[in-house]
Every structure is written in C-alpha cells, then in structure tokens.
N, C-alpha and C. Protein backbone atom coordinates (compact mmCIF):
# COMPACT_ATOMS: atom_id res chain seq x y z
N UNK A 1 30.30 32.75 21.13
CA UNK A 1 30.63 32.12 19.85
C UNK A 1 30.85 30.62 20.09
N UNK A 2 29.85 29.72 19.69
CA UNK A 2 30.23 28.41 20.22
C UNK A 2 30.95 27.63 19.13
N UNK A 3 31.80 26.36 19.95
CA UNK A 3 32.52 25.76 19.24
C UNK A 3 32.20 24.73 18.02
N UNK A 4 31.02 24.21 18.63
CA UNK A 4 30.08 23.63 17.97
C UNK A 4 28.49 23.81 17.74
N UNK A 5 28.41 23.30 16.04
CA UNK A 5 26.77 24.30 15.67
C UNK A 5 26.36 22.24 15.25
N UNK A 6 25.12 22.19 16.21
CA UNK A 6 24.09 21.32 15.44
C UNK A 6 22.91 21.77 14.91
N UNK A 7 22.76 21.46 13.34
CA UNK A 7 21.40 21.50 12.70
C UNK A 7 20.92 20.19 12.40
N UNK A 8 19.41 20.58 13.15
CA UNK A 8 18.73 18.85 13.24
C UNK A 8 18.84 18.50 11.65
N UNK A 9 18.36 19.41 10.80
CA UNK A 9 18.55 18.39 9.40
C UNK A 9 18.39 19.16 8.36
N UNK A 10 19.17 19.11 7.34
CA UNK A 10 19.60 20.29 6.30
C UNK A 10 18.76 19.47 5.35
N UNK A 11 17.57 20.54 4.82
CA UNK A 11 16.27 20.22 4.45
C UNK A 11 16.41 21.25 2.59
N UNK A 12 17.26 22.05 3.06
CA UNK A 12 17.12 22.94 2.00
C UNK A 12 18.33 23.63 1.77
N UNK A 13 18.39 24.63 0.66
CA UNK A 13 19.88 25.18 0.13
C UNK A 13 19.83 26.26 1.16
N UNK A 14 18.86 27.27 1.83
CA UNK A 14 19.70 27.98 2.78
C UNK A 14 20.19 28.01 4.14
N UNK A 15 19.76 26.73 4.82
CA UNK A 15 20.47 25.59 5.90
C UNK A 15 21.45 25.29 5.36
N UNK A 16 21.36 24.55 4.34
CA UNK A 16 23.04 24.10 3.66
C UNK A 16 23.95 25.39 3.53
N UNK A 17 23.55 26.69 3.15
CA UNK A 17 24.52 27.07 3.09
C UNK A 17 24.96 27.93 4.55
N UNK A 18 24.10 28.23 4.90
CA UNK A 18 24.87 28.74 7.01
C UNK A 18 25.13 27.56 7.14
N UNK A 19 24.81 26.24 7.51
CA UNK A 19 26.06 25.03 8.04
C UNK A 19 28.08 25.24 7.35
N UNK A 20 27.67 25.29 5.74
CA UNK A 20 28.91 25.49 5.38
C UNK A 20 29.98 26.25 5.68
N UNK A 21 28.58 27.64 5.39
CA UNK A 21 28.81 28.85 6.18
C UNK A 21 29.72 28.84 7.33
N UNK A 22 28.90 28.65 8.39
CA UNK A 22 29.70 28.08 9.89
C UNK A 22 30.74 27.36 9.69
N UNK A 23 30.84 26.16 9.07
CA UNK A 23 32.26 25.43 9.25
C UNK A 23 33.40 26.03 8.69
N UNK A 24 33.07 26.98 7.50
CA UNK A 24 34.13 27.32 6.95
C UNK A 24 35.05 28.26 8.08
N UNK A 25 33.95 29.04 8.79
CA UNK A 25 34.33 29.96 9.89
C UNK A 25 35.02 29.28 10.86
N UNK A 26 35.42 27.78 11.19
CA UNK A 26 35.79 27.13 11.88
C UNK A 26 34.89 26.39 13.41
N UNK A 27 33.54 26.60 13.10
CA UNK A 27 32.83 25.22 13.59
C UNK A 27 33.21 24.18 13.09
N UNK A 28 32.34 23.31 14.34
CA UNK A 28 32.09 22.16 13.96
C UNK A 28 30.90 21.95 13.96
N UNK A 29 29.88 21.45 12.74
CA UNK A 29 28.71 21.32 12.79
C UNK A 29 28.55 20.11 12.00
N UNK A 30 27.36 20.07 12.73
CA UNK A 30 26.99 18.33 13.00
C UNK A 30 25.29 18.48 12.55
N UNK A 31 24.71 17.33 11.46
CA UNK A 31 23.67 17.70 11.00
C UNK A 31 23.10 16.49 10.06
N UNK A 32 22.46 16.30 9.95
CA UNK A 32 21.84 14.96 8.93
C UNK A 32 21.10 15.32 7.71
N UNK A 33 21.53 14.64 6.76
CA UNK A 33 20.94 15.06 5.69
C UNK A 33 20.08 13.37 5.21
N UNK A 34 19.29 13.11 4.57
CA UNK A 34 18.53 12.04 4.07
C UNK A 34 18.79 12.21 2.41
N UNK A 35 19.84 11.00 2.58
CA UNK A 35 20.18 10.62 1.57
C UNK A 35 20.62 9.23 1.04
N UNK A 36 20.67 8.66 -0.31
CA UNK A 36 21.21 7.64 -0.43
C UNK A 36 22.80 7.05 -0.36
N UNK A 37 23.30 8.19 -0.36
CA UNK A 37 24.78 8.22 -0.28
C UNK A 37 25.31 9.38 0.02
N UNK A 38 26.79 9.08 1.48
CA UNK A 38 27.19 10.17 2.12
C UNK A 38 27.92 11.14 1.21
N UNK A 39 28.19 11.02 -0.03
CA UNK A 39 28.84 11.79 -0.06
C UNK A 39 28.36 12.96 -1.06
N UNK A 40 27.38 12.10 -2.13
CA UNK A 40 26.51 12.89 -2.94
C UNK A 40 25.05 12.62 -2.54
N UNK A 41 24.78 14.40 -2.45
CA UNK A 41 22.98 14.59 -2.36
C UNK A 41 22.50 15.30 -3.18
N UNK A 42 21.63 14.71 -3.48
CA UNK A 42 20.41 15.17 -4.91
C UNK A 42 19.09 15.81 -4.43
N UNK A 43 19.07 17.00 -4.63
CA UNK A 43 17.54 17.73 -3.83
C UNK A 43 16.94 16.71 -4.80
N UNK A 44 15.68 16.70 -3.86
CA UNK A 44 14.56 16.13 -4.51
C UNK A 44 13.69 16.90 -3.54
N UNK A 45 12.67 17.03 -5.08
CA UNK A 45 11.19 17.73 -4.82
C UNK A 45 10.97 19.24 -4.57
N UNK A 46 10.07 19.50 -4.40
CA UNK A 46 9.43 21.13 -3.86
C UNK A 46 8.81 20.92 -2.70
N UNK A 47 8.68 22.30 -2.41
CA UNK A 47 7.49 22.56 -1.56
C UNK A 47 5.87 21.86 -1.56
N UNK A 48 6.04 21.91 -3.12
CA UNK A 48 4.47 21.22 -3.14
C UNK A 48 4.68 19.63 -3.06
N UNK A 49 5.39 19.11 -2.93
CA UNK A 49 5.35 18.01 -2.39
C UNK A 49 6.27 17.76 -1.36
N UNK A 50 6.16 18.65 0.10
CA UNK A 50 7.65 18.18 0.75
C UNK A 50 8.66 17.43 0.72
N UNK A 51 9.05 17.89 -0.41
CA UNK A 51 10.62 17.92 -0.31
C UNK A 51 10.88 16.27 -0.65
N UNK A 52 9.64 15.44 -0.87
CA UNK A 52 9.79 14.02 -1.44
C UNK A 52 10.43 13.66 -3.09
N UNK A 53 9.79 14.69 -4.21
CA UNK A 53 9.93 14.19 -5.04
C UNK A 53 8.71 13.60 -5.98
N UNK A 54 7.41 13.21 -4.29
CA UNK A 54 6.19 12.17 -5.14
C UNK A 54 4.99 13.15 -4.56
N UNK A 55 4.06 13.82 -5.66
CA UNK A 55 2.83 14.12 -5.46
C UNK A 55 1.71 13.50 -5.42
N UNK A 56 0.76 13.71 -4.89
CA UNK A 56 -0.77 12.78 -4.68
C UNK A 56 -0.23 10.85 -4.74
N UNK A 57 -1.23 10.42 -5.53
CA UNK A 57 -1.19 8.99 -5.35
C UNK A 57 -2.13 8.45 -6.65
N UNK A 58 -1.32 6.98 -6.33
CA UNK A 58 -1.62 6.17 -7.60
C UNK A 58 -1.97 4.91 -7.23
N UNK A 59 -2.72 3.88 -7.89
CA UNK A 59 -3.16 3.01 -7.75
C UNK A 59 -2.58 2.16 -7.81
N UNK A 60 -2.24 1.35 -6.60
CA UNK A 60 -1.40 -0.08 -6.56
C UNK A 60 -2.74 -0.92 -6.98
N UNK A 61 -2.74 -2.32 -7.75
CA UNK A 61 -3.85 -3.18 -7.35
C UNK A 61 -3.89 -4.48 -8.19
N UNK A 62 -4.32 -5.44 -7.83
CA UNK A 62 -4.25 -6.86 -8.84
C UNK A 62 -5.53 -7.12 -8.76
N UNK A 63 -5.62 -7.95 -10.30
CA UNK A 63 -7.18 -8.40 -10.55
C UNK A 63 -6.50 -9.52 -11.30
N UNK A 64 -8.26 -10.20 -10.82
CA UNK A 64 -8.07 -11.84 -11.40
C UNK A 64 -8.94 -11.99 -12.44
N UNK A 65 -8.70 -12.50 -13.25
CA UNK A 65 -9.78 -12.70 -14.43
C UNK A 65 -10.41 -14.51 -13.96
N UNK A 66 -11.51 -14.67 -13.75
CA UNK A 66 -11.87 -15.74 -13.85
C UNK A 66 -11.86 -16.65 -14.97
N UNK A 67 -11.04 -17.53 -14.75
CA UNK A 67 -11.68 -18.38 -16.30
C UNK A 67 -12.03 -19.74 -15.89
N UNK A 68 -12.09 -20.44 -17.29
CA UNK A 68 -12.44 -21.87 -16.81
C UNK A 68 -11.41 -22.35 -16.09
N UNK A 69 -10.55 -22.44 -16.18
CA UNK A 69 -9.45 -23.31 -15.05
C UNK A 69 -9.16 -23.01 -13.70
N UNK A 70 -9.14 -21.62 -13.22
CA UNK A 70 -9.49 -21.08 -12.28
C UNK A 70 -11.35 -21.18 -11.39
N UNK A 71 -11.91 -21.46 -12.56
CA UNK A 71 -13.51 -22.09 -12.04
C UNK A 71 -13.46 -23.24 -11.70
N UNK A 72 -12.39 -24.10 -12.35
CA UNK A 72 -12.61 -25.31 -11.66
C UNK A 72 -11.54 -25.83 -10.72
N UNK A 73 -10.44 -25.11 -10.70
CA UNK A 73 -10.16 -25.28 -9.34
C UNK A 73 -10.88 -24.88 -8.25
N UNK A 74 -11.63 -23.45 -8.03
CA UNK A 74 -12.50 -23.70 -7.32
C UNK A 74 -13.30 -24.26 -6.42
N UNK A 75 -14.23 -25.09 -8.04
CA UNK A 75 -15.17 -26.12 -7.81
C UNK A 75 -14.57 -27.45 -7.01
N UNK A 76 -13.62 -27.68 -7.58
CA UNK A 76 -12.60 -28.72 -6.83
C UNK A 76 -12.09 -28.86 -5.21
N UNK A 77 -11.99 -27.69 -5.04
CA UNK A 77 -11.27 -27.20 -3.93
C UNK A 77 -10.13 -27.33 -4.51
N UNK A 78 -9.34 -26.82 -5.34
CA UNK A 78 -7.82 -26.69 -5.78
C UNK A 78 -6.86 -25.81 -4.48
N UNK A 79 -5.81 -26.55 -4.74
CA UNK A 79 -5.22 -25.88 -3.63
C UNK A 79 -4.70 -24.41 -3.88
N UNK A 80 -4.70 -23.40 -2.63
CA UNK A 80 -4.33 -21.90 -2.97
C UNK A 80 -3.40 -21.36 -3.75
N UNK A 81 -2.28 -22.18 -3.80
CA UNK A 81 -1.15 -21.97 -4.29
C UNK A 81 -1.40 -22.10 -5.72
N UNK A 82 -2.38 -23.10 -5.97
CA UNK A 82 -2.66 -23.92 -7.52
C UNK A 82 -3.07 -22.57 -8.16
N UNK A 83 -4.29 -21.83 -7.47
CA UNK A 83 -5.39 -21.20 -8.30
C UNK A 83 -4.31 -19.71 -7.93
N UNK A 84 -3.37 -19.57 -7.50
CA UNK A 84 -2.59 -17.93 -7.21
C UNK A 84 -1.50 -18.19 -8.55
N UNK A 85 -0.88 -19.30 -8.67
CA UNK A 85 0.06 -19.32 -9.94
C UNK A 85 -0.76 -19.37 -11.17
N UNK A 86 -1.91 -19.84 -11.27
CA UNK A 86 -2.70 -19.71 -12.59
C UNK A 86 -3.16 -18.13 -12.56
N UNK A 87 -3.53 -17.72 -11.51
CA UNK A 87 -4.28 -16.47 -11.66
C UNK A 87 -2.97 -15.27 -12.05
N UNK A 88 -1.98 -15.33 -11.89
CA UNK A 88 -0.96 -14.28 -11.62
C UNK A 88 0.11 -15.07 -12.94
N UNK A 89 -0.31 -15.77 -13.35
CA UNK A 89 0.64 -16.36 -14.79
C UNK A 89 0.76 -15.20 -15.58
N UNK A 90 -0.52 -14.69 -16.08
CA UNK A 90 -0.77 -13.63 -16.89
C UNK A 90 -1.10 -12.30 -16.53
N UNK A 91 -1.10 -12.27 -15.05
CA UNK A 91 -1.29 -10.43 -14.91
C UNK A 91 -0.76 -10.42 -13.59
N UNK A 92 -0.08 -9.15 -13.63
CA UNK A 92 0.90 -9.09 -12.15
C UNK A 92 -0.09 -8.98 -10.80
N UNK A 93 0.56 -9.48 -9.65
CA UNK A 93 0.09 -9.52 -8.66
C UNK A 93 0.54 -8.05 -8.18
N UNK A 94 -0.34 -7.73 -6.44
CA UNK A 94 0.13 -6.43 -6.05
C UNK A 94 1.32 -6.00 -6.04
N UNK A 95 2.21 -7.06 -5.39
CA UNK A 95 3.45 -6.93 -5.18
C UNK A 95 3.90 -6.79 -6.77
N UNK A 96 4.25 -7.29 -7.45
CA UNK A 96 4.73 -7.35 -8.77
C UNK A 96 4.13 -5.52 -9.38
N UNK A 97 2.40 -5.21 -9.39
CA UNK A 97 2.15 -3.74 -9.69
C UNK A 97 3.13 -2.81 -8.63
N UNK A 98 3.54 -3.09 -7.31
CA UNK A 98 4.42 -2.22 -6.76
C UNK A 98 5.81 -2.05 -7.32
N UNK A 99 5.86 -3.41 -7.38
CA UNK A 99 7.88 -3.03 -8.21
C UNK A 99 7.75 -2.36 -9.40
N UNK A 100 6.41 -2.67 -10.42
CA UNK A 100 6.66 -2.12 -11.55
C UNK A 100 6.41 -0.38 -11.11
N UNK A 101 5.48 0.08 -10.35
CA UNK A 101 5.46 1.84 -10.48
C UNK A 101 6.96 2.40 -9.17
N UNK A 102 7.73 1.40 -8.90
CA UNK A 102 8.78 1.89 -8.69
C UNK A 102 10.04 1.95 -9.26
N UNK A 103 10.24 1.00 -10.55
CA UNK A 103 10.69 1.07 -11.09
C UNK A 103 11.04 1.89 -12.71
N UNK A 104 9.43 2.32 -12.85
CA UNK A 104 9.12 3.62 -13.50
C UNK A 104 9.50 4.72 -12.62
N UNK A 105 9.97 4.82 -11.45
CA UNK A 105 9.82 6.23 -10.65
C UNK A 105 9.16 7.16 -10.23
N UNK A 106 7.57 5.96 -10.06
CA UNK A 106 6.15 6.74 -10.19
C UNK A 106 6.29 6.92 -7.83
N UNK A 107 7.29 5.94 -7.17
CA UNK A 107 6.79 5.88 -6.07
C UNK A 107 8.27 5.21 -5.65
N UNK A 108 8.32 5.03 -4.33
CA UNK A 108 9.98 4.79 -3.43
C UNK A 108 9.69 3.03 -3.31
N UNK A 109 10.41 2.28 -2.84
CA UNK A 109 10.78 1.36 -2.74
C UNK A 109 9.42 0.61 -1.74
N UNK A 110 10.55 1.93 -0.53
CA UNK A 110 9.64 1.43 0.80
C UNK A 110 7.75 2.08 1.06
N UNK A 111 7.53 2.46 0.06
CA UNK A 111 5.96 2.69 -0.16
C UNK A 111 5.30 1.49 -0.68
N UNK A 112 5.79 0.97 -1.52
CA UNK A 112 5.71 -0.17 -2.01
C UNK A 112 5.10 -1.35 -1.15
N UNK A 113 6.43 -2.14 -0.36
CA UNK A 113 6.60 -2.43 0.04
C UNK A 113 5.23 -2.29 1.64
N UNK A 114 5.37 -0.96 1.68
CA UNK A 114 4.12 -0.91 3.01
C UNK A 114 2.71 -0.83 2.20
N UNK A 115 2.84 -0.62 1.60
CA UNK A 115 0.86 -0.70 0.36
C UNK A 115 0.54 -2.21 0.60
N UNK A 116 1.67 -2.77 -0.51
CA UNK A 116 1.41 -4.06 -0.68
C UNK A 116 1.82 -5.15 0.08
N UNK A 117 2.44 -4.78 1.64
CA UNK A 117 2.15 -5.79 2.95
C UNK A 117 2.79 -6.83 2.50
N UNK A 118 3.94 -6.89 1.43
CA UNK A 118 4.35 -8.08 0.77
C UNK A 118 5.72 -7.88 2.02
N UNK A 119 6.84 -9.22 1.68
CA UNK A 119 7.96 -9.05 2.22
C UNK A 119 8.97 -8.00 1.49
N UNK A 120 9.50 -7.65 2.18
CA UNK A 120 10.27 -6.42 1.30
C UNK A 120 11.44 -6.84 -0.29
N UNK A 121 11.70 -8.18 0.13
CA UNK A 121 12.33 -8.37 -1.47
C UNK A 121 11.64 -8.87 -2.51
N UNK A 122 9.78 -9.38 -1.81
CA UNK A 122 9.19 -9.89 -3.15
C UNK A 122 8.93 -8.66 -3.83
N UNK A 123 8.95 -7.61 -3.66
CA UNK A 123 8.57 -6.58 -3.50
C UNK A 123 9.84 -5.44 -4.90
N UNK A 124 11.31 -5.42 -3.91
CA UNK A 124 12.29 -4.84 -4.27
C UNK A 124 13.13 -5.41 -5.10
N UNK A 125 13.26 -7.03 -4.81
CA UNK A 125 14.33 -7.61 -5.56
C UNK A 125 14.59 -7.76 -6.72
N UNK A 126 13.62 -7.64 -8.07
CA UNK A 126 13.77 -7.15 -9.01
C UNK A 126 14.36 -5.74 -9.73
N UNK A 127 14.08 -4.45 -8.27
CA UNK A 127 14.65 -3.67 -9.33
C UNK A 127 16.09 -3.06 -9.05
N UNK A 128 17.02 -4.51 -8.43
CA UNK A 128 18.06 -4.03 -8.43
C UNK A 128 18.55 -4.33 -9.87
N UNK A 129 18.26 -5.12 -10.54
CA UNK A 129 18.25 -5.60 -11.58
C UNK A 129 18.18 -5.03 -12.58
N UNK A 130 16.73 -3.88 -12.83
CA UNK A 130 16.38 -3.38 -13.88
C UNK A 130 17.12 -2.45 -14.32
C-alpha cells in the first residue's frame, strides 16, 4: 500500500476520480492537470477532438487589394512600411485575422500566434481587452 500515488496527468473524470479516490483514503497524490487556473478546471472537449475543445481547421489569411495608391508606391519604390499601413488601413493583416478567430473562440491564443509567426502580443494583446 504505498504512501504516495503519482498520476502523470488527470486527462479525464475517471482519473480524477481514483486520484480523489486515493487521497481521500489518505495518499498523497501528485498529478498535473492543464489548466488556466489552479484552482478551477473546466473539461474541455471530447474524444473527437482530444480533449482540446478545437476540431479540424480554419483559415488564417490577409489579402491586399491593389489600388491606385498602393500602385504607385510601388512604381515609386515607396517605402515597406508606407505600402503595409496603406494596405492593412482597411483589411486586417494575418496577425490581426488571428486575434480576431481567437477572440470569437474559433482557436487558442498560442495557435495563433504560431500560424501567424507574428510576436506573441501583436498577436494577443488585444484580446485581453475584448
């Protein structure tokens, strides 16, 4: 009868309940759960999507509409920065399409964030906000 029970990681309700199980019996068990906070955990997901919450996939992506001002920076050689604030005035960039389908709850933070190769707060820092 050992003194102490480790479970690598309480994944589901009938792990959770032999850990409890056990402690109530007077273990000590030791075990990780993935969560946002220690003290409340929220199942998320099924089987059909392990245990994430997010099924299949969705389209991160930015498009530029060419116009005349963007043609003639161009033609100019306008500088990058010039022709990225005109182009992204009016339609979100990748990073900007990532915060928005995480902030709908279509996808996690840090998916985001690795799609769109941006820095992680151009990315996040809006939706502490929202």
């Amino acid at each position: 009868d050992p003194d102490v029970v480790m479970v690598g990681e309480i994944r589901d309700r009938e792990t959770a309940e032999i850990a409890v199980q056990a402690s109530l019996t007077g273990h000590l068990v030791l075990s990780t759960v993935h969560t946002n906070d220690a003290i409340v955990y929220v199942a998320q997901g099924c089987e059909d999507c392990n245990q994430t919450g997010y099924k299949g996939r969705i389209g991160v992506f930015e498009a530029v509409r060419i116009d005349d001002t963007i043609r003639r920076l161009i033609n100019t050689d306008g500088h990058e920065s010039e022709i990225t604030a005109h182009a992204f005035a009016k339609s979100p960039n990748l990073a900007q399409s990532a915060r928005d389908l995480v902030l709908s709850g279509q996808t996690t933070a840090e998916e985001a964030v690795r799609v769109s190769r941006r820095d992680t707060t151009e990315v996040v820092e809006d939706t502490a906000v929202a």
